[in-house]
PDB file of N, CA and C in Angstrom:
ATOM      1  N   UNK A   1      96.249  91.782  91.987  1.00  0.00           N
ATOM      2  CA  UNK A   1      97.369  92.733  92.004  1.00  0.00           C
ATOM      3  C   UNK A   1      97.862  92.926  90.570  1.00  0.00           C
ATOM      4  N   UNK A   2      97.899  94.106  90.254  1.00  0.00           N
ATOM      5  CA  UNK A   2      98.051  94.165  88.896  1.00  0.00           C
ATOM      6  C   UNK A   2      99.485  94.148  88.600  1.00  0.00           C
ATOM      7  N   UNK A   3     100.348  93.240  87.046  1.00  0.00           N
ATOM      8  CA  UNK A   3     100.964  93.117  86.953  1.00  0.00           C
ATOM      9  C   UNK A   3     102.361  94.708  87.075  1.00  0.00           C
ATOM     10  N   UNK A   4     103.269  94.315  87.613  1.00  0.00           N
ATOM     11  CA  UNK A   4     104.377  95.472  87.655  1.00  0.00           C
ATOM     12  C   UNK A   4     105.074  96.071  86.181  1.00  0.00           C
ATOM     13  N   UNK A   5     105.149  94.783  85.190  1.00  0.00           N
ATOM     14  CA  UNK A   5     105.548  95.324  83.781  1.00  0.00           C
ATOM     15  C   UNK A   5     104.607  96.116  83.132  1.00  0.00           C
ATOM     16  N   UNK A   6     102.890  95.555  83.873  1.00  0.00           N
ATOM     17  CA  UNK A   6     102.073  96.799  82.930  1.00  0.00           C
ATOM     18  C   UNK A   6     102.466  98.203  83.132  1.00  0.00           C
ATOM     19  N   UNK A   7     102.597  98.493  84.255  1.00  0.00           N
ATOM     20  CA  UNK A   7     102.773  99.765  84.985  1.00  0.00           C
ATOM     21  C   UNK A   7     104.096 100.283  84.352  1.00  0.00           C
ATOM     22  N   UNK A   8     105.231  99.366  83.777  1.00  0.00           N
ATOM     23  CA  UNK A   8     106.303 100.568  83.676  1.00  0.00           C
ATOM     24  C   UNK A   8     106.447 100.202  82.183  1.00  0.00           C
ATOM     25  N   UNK A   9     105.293  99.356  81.512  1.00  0.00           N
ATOM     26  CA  UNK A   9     105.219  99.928  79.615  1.00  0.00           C
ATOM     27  C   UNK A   9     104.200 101.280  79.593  1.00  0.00           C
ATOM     28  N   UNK A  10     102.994 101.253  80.695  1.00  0.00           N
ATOM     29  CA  UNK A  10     102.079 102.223  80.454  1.00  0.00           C
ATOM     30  C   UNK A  10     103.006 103.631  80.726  1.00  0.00           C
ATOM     31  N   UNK A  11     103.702 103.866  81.410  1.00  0.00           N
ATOM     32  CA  UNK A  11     105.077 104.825  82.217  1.00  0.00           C
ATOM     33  C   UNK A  11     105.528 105.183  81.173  1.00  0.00           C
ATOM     34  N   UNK A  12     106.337 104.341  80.100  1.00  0.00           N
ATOM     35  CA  UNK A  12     107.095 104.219  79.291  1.00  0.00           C
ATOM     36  C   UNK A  12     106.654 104.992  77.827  1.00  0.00           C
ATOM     37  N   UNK A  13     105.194 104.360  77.668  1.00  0.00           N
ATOM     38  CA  UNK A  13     104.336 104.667  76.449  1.00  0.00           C
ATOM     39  C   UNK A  13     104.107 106.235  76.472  1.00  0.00           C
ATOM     40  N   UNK A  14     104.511 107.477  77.528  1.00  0.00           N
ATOM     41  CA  UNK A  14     104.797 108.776  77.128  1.00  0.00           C
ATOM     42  C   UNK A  14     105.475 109.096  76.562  1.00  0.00           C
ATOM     43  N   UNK A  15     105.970 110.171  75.833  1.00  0.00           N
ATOM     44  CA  UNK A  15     107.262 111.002  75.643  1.00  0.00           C
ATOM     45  C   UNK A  15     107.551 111.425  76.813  1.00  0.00           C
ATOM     46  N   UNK A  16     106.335 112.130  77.411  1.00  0.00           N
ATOM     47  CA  UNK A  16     107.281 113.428  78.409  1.00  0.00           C
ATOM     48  C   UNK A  16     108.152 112.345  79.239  1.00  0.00           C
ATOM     49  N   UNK A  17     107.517 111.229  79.149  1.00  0.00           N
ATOM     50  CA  UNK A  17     107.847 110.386  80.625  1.00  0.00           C
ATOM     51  C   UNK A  17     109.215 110.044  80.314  1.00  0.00           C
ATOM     52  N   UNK A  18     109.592 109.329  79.161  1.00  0.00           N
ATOM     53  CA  UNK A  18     110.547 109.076  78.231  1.00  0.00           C
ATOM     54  C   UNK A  18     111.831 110.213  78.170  1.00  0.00           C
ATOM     55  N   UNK A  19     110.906 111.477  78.485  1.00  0.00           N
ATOM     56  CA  UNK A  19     112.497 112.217  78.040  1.00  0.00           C
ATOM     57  C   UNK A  19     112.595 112.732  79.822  1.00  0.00           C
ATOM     58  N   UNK A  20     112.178 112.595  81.189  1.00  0.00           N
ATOM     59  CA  UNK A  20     112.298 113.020  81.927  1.00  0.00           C
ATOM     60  C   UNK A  20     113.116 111.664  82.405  1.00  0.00           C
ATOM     61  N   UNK A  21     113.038 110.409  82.350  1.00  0.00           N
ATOM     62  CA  UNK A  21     114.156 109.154  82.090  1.00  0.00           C
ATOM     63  C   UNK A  21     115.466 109.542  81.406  1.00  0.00           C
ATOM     64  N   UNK A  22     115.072 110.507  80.367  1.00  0.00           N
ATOM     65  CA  UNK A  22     116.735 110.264  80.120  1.00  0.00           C
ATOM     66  C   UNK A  22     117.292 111.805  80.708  1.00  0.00           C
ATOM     67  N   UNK A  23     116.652 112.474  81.132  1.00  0.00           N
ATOM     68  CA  UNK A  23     117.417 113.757  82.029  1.00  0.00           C
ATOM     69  C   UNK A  23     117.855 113.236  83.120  1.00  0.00           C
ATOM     70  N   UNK A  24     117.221 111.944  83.813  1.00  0.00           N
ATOM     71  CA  UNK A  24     117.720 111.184  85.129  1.00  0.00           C
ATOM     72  C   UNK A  24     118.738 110.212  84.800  1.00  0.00           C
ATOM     73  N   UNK A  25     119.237 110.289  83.389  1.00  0.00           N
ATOM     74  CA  UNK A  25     120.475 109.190  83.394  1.00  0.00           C
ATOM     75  C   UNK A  25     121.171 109.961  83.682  1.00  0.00           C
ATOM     76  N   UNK A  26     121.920 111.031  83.408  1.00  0.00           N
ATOM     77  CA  UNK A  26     122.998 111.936  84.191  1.00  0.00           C
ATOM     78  C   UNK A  26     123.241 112.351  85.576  1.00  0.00           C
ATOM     79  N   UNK A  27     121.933 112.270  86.257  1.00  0.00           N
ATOM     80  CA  UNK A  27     121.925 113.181  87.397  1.00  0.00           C
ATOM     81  C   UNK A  27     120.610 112.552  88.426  1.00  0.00           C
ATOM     82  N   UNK A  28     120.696 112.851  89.562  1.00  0.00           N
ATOM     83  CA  UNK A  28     119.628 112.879  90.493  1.00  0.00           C
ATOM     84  C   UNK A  28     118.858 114.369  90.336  1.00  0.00           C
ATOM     85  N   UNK A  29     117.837 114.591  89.682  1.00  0.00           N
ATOM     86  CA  UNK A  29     117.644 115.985  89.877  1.00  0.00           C
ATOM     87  C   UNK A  29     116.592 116.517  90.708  1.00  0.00           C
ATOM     88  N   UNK A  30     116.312 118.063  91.305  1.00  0.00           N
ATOM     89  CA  UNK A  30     115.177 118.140  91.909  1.00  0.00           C
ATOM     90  C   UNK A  30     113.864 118.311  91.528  1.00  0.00           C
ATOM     91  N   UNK A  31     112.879 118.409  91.447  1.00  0.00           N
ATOM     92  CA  UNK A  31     111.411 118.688  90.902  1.00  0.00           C
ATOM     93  C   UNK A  31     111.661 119.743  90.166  1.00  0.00           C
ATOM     94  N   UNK A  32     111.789 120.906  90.329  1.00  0.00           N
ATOM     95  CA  UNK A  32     111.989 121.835  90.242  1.00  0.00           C
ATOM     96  C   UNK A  32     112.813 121.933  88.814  1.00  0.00           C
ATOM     97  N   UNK A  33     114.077 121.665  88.633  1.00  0.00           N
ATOM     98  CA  UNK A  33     114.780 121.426  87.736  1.00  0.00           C
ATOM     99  C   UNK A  33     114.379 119.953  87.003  1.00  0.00           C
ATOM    100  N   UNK A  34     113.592 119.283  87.415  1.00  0.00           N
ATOM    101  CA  UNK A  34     113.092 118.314  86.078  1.00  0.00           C
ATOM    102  C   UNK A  34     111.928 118.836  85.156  1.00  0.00           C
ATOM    103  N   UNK A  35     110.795 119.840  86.183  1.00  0.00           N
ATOM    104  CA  UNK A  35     109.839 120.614  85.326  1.00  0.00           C
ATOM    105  C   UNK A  35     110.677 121.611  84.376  1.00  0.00           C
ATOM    106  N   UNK A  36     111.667 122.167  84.484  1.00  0.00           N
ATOM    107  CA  UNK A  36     112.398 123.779  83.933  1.00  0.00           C
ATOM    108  C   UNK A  36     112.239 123.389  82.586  1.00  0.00           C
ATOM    109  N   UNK A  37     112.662 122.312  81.331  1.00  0.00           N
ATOM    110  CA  UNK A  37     112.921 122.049  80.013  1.00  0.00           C
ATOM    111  C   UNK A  37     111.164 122.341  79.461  1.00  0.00           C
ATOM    112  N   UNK A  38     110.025 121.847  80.565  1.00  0.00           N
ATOM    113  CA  UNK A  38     108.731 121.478  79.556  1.00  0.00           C
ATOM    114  C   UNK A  38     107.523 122.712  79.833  1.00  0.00           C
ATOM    115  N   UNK A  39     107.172 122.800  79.072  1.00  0.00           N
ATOM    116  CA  UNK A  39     106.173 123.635  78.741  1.00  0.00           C
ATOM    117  C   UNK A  39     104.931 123.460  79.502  1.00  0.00           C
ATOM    118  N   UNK A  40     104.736 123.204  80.809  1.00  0.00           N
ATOM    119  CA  UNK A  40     103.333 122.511  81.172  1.00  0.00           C
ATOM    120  C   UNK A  40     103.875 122.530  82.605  1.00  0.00           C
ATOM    121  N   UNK A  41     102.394 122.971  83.625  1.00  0.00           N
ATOM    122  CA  UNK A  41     102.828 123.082  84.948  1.00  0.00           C
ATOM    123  C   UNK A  41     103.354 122.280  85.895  1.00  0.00           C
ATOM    124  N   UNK A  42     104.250 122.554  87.045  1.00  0.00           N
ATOM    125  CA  UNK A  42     104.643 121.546  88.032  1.00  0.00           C
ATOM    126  C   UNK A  42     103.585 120.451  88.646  1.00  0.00           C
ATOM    127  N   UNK A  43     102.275 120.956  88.198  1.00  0.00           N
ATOM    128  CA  UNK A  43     101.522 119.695  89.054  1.00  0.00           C
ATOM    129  C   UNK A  43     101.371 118.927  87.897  1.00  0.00           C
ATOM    130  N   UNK A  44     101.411 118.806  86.351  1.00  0.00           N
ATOM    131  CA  UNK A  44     101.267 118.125  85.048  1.00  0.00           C
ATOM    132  C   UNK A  44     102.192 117.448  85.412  1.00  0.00           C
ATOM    133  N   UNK A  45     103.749 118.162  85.849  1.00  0.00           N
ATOM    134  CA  UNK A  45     104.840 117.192  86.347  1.00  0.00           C
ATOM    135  C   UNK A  45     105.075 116.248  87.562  1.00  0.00           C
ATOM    136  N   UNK A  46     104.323 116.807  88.104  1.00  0.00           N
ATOM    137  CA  UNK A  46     104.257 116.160  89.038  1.00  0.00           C
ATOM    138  C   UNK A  46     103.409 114.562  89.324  1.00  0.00           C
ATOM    139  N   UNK A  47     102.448 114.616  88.144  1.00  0.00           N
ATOM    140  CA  UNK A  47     101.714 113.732  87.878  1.00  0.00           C
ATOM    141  C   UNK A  47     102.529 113.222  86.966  1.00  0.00           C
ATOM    142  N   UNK A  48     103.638 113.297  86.446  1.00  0.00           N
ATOM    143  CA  UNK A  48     104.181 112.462  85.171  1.00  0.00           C
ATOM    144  C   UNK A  48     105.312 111.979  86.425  1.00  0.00           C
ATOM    145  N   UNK A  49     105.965 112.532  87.500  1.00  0.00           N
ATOM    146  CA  UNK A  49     106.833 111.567  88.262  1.00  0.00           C
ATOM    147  C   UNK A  49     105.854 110.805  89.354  1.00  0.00           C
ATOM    148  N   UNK A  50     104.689 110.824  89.284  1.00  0.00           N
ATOM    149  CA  UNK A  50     104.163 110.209  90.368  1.00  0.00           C
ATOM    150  C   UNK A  50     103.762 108.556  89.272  1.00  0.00           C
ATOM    151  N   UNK A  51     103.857 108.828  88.335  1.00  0.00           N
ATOM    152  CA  UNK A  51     103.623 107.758  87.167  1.00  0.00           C
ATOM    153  C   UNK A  51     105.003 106.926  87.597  1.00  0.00           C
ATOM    154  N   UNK A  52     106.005 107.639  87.089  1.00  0.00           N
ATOM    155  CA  UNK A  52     107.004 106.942  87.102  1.00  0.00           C
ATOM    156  C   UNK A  52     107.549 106.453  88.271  1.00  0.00           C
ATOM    157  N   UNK A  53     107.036 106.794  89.491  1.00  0.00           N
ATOM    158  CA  UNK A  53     107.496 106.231  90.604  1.00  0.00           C
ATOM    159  C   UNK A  53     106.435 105.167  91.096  1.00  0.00           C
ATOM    160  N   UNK A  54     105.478 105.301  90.879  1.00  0.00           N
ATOM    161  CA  UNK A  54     104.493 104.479  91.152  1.00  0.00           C
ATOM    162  C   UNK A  54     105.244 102.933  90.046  1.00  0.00           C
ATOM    163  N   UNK A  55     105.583 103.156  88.916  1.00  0.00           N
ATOM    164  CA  UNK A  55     106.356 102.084  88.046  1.00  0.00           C
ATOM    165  C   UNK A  55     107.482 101.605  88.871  1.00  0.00           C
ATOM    166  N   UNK A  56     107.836 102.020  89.642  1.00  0.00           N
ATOM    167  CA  UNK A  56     109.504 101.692  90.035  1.00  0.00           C
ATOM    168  C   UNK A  56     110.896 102.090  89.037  1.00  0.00           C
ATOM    169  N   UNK A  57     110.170 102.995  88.176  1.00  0.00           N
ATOM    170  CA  UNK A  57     111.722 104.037  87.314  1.00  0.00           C
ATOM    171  C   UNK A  57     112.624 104.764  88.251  1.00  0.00           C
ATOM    172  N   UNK A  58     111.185 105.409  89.118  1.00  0.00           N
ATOM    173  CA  UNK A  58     112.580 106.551  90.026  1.00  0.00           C
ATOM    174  C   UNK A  58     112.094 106.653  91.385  1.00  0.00           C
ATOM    175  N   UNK A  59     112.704 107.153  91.623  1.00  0.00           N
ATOM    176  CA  UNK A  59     112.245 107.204  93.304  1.00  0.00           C
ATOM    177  C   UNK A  59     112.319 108.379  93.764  1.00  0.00           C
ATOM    178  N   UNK A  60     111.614 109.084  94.736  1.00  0.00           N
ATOM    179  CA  UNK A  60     111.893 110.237  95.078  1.00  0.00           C
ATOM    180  C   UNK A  60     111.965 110.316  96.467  1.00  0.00           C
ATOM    181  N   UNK A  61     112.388 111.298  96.674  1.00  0.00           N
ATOM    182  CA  UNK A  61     113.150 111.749  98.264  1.00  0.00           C
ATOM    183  C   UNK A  61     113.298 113.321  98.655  1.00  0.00           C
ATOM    184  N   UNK A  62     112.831 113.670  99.530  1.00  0.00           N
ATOM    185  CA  UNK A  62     113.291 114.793  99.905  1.00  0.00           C
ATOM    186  C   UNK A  62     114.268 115.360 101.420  1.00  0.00           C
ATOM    187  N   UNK A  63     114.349 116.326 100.171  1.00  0.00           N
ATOM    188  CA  UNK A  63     116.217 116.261 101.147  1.00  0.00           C
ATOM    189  C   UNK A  63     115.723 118.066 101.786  1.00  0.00           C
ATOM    190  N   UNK A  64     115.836 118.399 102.710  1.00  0.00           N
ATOM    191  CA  UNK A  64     115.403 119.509 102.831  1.00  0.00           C
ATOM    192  C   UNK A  64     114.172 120.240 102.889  1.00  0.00           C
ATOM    193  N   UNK A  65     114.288 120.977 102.291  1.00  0.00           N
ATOM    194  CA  UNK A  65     112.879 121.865 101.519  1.00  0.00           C
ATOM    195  C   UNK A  65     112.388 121.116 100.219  1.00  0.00           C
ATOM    196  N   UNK A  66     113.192 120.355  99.514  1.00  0.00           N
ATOM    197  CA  UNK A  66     113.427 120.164  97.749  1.00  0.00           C
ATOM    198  C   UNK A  66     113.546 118.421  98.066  1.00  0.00           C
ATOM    199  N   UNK A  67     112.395 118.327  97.118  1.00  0.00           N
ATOM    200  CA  UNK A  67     112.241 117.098  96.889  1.00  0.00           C
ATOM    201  C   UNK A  67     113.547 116.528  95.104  1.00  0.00           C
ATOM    202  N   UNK A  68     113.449 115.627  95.744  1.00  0.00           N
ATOM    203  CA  UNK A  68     114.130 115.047  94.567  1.00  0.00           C
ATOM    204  C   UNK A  68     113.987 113.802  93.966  1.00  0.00           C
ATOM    205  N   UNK A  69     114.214 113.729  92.562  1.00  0.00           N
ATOM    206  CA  UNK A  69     113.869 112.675  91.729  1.00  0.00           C
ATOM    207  C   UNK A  69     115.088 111.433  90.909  1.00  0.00           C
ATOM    208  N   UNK A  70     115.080 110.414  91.315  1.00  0.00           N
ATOM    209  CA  UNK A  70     116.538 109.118  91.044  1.00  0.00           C
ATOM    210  C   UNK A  70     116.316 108.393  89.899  1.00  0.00           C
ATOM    211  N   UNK A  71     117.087 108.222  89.089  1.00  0.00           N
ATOM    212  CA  UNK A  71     116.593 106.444  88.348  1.00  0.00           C
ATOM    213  C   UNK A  71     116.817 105.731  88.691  1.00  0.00           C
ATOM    214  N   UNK A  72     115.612 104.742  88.860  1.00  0.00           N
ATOM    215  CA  UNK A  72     115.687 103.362  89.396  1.00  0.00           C
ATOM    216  C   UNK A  72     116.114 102.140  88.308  1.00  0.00           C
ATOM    217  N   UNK A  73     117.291 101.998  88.271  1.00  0.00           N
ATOM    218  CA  UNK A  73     117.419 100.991  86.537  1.00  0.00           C
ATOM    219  C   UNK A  73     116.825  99.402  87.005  1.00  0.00           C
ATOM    220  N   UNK A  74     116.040  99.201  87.667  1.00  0.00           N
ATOM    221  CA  UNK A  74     116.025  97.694  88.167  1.00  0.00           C
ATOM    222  C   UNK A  74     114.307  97.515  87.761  1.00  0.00           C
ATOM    223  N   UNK A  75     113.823  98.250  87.349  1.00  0.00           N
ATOM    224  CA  UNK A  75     112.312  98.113  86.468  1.00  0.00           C
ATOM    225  C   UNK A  75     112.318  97.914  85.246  1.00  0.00           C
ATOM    226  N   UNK A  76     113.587  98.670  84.635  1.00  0.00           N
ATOM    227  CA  UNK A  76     113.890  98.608  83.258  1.00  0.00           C
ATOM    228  C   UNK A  76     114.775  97.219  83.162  1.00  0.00           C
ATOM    229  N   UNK A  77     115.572  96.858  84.071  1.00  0.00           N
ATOM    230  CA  UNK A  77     115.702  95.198  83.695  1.00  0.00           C
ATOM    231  C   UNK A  77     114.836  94.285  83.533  1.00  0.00           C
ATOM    232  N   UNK A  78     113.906  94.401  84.535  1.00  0.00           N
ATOM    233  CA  UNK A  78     112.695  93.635  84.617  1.00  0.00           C
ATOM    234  C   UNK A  78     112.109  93.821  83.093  1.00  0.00           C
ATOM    235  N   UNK A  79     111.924  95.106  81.989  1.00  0.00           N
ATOM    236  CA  UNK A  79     111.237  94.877  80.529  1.00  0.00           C
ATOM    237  C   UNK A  79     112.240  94.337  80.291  1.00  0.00           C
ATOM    238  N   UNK A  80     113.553  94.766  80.126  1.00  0.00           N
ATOM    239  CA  UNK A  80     114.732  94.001  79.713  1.00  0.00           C
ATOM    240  C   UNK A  80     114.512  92.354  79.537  1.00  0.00           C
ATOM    241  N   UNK A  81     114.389  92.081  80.829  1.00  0.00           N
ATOM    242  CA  UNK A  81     114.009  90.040  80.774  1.00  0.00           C
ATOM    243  C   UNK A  81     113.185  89.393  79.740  1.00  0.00           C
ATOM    244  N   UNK A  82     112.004  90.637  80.389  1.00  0.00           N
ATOM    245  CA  UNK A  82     110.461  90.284  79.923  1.00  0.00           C
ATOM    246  C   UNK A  82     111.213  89.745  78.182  1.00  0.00           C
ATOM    247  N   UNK A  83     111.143  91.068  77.382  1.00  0.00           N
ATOM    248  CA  UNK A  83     111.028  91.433  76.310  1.00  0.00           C
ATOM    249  C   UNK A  83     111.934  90.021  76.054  1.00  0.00           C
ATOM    250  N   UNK A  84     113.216  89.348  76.864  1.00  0.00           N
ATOM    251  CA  UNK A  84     114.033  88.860  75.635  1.00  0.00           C
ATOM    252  C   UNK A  84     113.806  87.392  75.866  1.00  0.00           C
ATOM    253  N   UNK A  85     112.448  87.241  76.466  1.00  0.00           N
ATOM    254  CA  UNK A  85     111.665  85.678  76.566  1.00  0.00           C
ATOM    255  C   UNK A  85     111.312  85.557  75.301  1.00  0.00           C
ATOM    256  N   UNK A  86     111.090  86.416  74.501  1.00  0.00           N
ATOM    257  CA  UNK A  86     110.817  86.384  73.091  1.00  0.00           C
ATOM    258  C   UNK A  86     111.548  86.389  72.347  1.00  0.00           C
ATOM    259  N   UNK A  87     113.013  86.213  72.362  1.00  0.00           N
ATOM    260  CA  UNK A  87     114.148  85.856  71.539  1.00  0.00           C
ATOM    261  C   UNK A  87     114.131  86.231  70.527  1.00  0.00           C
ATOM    262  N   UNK A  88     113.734  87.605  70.200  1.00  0.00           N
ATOM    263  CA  UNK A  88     113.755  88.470  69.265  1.00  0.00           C
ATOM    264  C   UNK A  88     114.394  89.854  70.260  1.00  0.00           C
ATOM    265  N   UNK A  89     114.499  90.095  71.115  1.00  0.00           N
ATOM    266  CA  UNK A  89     115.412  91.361  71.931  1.00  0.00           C
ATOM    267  C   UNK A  89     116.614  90.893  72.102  1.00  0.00           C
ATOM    268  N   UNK A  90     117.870  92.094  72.222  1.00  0.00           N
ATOM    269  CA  UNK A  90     119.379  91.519  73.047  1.00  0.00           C
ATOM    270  C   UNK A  90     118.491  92.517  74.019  1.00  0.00           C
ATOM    271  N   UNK A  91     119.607  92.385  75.411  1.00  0.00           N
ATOM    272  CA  UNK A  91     119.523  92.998  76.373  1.00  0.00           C
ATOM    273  C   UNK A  91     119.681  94.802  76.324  1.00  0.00           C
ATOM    274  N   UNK A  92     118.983  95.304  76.941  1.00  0.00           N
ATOM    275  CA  UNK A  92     118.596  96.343  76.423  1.00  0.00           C
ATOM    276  C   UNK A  92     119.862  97.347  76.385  1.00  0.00           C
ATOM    277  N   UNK A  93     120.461  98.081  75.859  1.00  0.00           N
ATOM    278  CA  UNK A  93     121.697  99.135  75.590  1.00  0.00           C
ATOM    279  C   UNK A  93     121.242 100.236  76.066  1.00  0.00           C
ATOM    280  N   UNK A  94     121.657 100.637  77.232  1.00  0.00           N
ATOM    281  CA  UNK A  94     121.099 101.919  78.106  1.00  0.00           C
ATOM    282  C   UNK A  94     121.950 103.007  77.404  1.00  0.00           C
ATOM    283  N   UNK A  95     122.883 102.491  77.053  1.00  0.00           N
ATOM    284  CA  UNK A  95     124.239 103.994  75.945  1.00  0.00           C
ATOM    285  C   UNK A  95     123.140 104.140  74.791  1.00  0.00           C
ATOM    286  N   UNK A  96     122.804 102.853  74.103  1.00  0.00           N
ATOM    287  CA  UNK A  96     122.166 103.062  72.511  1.00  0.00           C
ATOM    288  C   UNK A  96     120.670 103.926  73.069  1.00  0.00           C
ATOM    289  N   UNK A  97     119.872 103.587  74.278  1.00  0.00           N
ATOM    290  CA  UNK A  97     118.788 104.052  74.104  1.00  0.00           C
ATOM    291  C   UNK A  97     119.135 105.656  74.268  1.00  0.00           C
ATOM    292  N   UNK A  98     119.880 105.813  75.202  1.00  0.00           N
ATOM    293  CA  UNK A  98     120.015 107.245  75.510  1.00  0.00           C
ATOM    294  C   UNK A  98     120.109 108.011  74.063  1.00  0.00           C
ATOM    295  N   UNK A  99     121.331 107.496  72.809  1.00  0.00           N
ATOM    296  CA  UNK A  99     121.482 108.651  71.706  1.00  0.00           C
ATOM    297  C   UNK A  99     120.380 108.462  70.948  1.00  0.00           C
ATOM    298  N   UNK A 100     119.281 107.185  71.214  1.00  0.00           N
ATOM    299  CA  UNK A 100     118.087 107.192  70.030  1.00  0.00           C
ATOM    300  C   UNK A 100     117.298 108.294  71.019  1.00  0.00           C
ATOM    301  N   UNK A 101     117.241 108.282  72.354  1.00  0.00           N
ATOM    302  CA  UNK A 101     116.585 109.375  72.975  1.00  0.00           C
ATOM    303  C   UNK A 101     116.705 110.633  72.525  1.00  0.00           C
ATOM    304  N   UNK A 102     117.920 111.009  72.617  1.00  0.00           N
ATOM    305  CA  UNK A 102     118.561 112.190  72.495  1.00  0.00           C
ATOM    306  C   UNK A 102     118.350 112.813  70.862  1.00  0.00           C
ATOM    307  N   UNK A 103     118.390 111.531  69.768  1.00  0.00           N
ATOM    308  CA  UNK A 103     117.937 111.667  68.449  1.00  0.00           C
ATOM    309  C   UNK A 103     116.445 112.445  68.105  1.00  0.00           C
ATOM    310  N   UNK A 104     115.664 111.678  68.723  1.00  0.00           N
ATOM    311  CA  UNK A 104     114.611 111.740  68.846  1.00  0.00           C
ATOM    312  C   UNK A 104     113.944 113.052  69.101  1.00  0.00           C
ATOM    313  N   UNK A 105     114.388 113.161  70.649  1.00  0.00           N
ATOM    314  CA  UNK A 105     114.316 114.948  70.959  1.00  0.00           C
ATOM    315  C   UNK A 105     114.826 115.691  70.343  1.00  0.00           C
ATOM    316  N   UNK A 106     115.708 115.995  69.597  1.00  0.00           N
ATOM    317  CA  UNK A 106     116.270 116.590  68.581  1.00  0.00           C
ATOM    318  C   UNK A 106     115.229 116.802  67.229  1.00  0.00           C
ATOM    319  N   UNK A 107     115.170 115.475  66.803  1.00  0.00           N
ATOM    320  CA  UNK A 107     114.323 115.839  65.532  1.00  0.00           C
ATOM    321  C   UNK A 107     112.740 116.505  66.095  1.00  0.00           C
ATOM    322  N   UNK A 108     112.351 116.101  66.979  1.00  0.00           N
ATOM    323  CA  UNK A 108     110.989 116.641  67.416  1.00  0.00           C
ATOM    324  C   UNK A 108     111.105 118.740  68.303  1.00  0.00           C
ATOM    325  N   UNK A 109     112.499 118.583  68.599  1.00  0.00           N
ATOM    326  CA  UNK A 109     112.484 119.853  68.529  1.00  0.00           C
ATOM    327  C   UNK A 109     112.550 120.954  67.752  1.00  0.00           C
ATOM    328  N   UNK A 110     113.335 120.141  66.509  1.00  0.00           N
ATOM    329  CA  UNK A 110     113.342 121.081  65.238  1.00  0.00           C
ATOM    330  C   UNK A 110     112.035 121.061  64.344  1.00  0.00           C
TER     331      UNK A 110
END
């Protein structure tokens, strides 16, 4: 059984995957409105949340007609632990990662 932390560094090791994580810190959103920001079709996206749910980041559900996409923050504790067995991490800052996120997309958009 393959380990669960591989699955949500390999998750992690995208951008797209990375910035569709931090559109889910604000909000539960639907498919639909998580593809709208990227340049690349709903089934490209669809394969980038089937990544991340297969990790345990988000979970999805459908409510209706419209599926929808959650963050799961209890995978990201799990790197959280991992990482600070090595006593070189603090516990991870979900505020700090979000504005290095938000930094990030910024400079790569300009």
């Amino acid at each position: 059984m393959p380990d669960p932390l591989d699955a949500v560094f390999a998750a992690l090791a995208d951008p797209t995957r990375r910035r569709i994580l931090m559109m889910l810190l604000e909000d539960d959103m639907a498919v639909t409105d998580v593809a709208e920001p990227f340049e690349m079709s709903l089934a490209a996206i669809s394969k980038h949340l089937m990544i991340l749910t297969r990790a345990g980041l988000i979970s999805q559900e459908k409510r209706g007609r419209v599926k929808w996409c959650k963050l799961e923050p209890d995978a990201m504790r799990a790197a959280s632990v991992w990482m600070k067995g090595f006593g070189q991490f603090e516990e991870i800052d979900l505020d700090g990662l979000e504005r290095f996120l938000e930094s990030e997309l910024r400079d790569s958009d300009a």
